[in-house]
PDB file of N, CA and C in Angstrom:
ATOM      1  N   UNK A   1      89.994  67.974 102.609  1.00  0.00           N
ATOM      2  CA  UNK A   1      89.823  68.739 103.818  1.00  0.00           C
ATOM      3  C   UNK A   1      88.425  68.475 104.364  1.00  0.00           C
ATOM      4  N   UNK A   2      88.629  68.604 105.636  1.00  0.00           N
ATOM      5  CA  UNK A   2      87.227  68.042 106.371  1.00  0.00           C
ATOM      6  C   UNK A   2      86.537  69.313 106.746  1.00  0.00           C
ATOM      7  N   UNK A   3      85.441  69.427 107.615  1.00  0.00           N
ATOM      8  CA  UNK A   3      85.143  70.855 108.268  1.00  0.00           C
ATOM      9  C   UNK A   3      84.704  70.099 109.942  1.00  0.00           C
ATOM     10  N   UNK A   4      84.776  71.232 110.743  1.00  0.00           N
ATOM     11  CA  UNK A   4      84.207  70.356 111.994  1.00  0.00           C
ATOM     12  C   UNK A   4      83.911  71.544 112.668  1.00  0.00           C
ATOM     13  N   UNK A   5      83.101  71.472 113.963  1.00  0.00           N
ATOM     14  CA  UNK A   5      82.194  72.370 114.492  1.00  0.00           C
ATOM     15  C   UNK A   5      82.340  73.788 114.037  1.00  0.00           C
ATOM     16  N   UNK A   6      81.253  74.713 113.949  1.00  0.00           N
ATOM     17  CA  UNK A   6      81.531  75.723 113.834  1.00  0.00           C
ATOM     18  C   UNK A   6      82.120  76.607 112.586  1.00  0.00           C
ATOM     19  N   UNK A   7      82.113  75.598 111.481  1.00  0.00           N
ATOM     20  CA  UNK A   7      82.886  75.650 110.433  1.00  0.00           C
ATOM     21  C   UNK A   7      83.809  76.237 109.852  1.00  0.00           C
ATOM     22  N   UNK A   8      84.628  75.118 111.171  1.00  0.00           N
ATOM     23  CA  UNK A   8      86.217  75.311 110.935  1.00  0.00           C
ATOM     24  C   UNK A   8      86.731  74.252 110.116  1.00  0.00           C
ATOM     25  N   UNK A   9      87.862  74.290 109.427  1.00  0.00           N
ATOM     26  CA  UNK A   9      88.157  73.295 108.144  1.00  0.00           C
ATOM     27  C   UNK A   9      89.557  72.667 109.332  1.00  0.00           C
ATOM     28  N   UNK A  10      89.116  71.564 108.883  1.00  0.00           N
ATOM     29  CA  UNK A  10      90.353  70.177 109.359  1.00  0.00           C
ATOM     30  C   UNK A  10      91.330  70.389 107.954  1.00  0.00           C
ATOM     31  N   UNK A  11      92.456  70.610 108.256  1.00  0.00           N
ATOM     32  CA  UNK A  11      93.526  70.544 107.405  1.00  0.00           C
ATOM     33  C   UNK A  11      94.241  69.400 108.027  1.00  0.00           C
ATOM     34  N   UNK A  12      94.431  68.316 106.087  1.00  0.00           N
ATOM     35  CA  UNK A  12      95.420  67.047 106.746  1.00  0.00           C
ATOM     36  C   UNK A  12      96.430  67.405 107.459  1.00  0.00           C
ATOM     37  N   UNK A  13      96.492  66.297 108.125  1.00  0.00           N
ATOM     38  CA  UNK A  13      98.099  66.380 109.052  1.00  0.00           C
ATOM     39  C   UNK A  13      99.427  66.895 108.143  1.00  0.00           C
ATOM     40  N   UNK A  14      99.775  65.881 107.477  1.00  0.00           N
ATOM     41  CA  UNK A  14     100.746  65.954 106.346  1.00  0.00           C
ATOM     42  C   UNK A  14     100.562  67.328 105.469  1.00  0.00           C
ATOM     43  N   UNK A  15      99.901  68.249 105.106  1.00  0.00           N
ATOM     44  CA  UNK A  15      99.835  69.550 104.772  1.00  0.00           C
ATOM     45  C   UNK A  15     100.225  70.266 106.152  1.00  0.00           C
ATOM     46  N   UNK A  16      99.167  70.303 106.948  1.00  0.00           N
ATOM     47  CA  UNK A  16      99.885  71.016 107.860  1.00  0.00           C
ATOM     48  C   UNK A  16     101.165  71.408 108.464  1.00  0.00           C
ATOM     49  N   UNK A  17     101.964  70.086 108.189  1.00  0.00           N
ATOM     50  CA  UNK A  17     103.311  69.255 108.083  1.00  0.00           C
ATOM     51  C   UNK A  17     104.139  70.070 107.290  1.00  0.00           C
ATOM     52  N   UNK A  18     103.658  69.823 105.971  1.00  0.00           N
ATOM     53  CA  UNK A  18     104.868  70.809 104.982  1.00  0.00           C
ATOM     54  C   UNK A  18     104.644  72.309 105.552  1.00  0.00           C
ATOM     55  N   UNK A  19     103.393  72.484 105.760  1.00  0.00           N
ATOM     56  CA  UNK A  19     103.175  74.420 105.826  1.00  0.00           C
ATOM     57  C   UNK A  19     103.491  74.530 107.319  1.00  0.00           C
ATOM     58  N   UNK A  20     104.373  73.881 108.203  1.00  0.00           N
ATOM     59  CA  UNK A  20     104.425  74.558 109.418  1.00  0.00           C
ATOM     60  C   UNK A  20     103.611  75.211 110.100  1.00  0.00           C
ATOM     61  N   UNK A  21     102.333  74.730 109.977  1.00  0.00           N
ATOM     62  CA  UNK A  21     101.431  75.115 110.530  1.00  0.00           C
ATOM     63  C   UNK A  21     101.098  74.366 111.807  1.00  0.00           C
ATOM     64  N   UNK A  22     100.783  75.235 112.897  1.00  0.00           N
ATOM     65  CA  UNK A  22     100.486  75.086 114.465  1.00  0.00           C
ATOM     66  C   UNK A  22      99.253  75.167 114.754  1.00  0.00           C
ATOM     67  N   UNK A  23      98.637  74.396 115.993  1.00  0.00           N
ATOM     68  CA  UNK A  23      97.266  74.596 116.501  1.00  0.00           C
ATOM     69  C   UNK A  23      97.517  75.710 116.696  1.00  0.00           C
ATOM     70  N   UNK A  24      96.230  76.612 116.171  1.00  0.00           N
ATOM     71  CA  UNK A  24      95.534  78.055 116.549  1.00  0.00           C
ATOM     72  C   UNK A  24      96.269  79.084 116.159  1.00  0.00           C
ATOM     73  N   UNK A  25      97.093  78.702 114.522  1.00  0.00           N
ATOM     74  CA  UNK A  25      97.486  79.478 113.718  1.00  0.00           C
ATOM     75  C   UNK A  25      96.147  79.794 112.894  1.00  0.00           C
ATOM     76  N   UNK A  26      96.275  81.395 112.951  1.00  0.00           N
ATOM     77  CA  UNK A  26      94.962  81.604 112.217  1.00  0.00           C
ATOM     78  C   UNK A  26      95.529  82.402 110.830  1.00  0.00           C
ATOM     79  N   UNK A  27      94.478  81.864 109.414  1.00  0.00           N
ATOM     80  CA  UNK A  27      94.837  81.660 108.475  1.00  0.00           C
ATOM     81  C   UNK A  27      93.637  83.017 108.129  1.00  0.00           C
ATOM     82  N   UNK A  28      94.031  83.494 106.874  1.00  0.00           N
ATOM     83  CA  UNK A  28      92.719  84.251 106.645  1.00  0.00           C
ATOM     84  C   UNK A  28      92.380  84.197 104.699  1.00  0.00           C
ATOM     85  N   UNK A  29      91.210  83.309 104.694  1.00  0.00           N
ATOM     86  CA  UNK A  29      90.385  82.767 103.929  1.00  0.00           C
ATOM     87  C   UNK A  29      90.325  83.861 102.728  1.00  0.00           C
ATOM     88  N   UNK A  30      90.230  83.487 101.048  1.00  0.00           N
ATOM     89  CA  UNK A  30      89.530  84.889 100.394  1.00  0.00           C
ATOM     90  C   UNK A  30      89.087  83.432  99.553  1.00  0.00           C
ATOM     91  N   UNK A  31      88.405  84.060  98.171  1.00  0.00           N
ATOM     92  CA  UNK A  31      87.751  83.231  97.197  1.00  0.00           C
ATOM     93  C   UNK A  31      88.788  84.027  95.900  1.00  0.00           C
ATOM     94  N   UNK A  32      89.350  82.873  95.244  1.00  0.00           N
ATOM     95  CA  UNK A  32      90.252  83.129  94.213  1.00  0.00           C
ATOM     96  C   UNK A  32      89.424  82.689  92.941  1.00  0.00           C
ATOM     97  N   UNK A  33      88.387  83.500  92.135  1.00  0.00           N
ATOM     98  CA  UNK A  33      87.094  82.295  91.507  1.00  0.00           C
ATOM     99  C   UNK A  33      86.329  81.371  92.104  1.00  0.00           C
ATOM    100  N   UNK A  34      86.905  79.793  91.910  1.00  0.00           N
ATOM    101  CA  UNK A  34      86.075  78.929  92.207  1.00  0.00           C
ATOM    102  C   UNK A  34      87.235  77.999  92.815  1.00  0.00           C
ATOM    103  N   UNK A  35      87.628  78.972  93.824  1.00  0.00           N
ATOM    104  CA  UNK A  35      88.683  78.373  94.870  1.00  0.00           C
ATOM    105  C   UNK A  35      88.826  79.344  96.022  1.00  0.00           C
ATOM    106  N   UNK A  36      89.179  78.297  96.646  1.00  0.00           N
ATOM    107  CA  UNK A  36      89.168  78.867  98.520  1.00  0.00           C
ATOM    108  C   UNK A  36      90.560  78.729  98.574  1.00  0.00           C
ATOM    109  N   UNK A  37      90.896  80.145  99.168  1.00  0.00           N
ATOM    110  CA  UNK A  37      92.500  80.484  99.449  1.00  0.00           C
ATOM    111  C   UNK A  37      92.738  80.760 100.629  1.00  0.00           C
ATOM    112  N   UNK A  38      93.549  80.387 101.446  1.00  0.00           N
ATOM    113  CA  UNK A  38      94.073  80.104 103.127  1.00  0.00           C
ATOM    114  C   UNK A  38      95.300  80.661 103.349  1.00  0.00           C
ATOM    115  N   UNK A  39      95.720  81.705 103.789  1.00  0.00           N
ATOM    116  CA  UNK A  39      97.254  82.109 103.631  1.00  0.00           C
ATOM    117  C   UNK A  39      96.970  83.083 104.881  1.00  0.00           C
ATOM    118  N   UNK A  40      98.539  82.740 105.548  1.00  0.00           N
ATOM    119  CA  UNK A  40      99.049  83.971 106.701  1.00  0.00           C
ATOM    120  C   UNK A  40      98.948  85.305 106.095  1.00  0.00           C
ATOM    121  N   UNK A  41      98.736  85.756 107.676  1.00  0.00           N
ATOM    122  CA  UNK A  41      98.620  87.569 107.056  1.00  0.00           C
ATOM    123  C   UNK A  41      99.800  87.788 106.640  1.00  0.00           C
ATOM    124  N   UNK A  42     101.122  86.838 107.565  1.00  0.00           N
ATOM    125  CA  UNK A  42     102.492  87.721 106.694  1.00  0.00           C
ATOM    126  C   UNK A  42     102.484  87.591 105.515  1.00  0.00           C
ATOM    127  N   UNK A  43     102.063  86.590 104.838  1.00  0.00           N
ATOM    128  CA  UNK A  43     102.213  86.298 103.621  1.00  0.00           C
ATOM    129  C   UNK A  43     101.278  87.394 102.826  1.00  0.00           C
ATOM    130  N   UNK A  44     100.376  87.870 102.901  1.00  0.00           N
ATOM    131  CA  UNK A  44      99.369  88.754 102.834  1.00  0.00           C
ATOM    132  C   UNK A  44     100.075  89.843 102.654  1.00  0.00           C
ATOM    133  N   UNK A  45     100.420  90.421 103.746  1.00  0.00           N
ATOM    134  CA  UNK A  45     101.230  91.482 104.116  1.00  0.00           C
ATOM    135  C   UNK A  45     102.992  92.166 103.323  1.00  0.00           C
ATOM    136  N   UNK A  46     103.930  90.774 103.188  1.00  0.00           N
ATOM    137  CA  UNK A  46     104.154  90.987 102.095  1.00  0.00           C
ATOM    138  C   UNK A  46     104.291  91.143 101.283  1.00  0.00           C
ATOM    139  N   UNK A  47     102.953  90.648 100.590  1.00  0.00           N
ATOM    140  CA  UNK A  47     102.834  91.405  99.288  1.00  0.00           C
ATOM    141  C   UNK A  47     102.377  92.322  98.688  1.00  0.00           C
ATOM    142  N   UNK A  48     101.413  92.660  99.631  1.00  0.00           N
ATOM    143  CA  UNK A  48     101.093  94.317  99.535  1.00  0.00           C
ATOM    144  C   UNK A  48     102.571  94.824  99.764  1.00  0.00           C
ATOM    145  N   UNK A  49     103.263  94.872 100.865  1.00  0.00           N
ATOM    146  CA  UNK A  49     104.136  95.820 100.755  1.00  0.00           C
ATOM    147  C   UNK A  49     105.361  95.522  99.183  1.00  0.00           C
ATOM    148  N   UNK A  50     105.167  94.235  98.779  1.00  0.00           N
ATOM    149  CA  UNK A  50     105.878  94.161  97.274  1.00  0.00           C
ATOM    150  C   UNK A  50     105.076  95.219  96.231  1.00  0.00           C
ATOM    151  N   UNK A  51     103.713  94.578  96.554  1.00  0.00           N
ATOM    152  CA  UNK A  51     102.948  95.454  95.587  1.00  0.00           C
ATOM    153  C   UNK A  51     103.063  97.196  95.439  1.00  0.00           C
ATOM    154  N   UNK A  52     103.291  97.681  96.841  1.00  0.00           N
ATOM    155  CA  UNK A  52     102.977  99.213  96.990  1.00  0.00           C
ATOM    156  C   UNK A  52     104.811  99.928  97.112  1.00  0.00           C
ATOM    157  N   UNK A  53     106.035  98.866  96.912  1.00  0.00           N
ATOM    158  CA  UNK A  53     107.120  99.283  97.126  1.00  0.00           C
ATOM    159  C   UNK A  53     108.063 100.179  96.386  1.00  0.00           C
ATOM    160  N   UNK A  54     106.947 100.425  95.306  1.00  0.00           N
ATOM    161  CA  UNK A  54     107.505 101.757  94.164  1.00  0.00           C
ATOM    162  C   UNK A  54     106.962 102.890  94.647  1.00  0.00           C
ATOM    163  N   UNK A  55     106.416 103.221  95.621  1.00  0.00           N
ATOM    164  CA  UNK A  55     105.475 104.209  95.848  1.00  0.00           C
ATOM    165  C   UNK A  55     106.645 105.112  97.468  1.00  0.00           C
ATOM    166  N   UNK A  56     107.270 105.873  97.085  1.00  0.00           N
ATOM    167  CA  UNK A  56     107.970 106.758  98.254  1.00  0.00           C
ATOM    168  C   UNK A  56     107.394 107.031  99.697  1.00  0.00           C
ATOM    169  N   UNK A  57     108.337 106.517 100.318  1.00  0.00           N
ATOM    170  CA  UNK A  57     107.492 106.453 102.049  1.00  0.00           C
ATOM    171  C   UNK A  57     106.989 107.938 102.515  1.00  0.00           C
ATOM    172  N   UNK A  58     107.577 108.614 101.632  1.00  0.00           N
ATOM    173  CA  UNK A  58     106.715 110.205 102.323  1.00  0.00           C
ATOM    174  C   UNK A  58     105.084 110.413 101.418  1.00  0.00           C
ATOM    175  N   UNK A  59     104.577 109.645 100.595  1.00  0.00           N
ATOM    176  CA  UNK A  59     103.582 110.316 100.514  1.00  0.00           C
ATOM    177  C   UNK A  59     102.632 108.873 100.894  1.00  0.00           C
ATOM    178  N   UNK A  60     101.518 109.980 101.010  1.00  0.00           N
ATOM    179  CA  UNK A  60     100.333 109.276 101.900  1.00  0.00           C
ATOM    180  C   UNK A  60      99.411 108.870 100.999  1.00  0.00           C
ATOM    181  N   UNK A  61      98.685 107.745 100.561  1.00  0.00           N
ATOM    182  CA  UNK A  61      98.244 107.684 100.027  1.00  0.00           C
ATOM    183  C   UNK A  61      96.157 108.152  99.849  1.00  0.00           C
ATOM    184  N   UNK A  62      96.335 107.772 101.119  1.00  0.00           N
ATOM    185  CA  UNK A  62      94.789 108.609 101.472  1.00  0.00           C
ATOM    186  C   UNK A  62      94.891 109.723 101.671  1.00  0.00           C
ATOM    187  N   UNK A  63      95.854 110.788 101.828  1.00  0.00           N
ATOM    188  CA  UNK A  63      95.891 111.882 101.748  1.00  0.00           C
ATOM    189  C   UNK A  63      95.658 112.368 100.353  1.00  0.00           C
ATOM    190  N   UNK A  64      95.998 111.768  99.404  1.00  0.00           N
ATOM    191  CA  UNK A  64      96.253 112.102  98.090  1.00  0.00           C
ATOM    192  C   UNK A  64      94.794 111.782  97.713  1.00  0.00           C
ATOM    193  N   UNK A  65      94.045 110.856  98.000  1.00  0.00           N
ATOM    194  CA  UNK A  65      92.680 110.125  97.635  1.00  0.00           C
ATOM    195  C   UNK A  65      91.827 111.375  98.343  1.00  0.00           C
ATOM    196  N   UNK A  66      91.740 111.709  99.431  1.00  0.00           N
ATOM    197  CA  UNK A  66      91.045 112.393  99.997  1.00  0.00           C
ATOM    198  C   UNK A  66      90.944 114.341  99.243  1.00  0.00           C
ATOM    199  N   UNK A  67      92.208 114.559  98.831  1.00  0.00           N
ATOM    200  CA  UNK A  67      92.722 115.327  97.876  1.00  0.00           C
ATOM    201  C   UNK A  67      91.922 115.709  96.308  1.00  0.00           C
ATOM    202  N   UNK A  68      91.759 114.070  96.094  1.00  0.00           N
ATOM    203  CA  UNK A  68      91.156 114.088  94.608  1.00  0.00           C
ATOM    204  C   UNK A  68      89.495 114.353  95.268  1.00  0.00           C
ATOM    205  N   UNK A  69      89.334 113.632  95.793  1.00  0.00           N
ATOM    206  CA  UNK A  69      87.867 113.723  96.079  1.00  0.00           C
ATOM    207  C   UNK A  69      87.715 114.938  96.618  1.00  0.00           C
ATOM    208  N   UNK A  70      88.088 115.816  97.472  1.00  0.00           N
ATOM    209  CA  UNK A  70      88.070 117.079  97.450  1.00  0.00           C
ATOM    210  C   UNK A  70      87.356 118.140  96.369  1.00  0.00           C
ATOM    211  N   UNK A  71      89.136 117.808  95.308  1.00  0.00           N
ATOM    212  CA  UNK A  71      89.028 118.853  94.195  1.00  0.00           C
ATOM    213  C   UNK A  71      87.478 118.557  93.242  1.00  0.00           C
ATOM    214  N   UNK A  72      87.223 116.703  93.577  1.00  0.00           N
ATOM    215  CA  UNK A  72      86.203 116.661  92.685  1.00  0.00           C
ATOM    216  C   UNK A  72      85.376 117.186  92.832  1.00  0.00           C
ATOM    217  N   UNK A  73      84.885 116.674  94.597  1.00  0.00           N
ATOM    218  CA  UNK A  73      83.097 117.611  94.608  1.00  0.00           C
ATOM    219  C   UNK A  73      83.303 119.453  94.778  1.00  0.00           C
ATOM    220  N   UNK A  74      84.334 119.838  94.480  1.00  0.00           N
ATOM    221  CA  UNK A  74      84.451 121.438  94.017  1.00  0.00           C
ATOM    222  C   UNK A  74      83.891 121.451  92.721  1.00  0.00           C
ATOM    223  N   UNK A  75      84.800 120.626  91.719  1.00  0.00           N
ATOM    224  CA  UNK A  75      84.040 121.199  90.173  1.00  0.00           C
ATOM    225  C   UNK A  75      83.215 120.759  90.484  1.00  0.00           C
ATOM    226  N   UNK A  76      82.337 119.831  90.903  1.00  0.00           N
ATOM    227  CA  UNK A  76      80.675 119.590  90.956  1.00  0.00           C
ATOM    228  C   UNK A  76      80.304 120.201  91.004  1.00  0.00           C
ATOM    229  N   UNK A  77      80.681 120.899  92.486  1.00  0.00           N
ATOM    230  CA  UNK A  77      79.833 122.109  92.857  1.00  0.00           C
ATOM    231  C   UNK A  77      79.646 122.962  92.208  1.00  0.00           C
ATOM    232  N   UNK A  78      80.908 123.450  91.489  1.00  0.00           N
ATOM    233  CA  UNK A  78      81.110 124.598  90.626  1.00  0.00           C
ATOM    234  C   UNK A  78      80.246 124.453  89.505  1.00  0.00           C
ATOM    235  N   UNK A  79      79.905 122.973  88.763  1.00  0.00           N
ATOM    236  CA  UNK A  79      79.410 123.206  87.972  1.00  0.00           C
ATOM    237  C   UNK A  79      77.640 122.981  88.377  1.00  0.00           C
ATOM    238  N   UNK A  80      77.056 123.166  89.326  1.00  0.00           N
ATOM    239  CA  UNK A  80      75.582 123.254  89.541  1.00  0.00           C
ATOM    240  C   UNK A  80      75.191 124.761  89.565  1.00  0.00           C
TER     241      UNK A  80
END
């Protein structure tokens, strides 16, 4: 892979090729160790929702977070 202005990465033709990938498909980058990872948000996106699909559509999950943190800084408080 090349990089060119602005440092944007040239992906070969022939990759681009197998991955159906289009000019000004935008990809979004993470670091996997000591590797650079390039993947669609759907792809992204599905798997969070694989990941989070045991979890019942009625509860909220920041509600529940916001909940704990609540009850926590009470006993804090309680205990100063």
């Amino acid at each position: 892979m090349n990089h060119g202005a602005q440092g944007r990465l040239v992906i070969p033709a022939a990759l681009r090729s197998a991955l159906n990938l289009k000019t000004g498909d935008r990809l979004i980058a993470r670091r996997d160790g000591d590797s650079l990872v390039l993947e669609r948000r759907e792809a992204i996106e599905r798997r969070l929702q694989e990941r989070f699909s045991h979890i019942p559509k009625e509860v909220n999950l920041a509600d529940e977070l916001i909940a704990e943190r609540r009850a926590e800084a009470a006993r804090e408080a309680a205990e100063e």
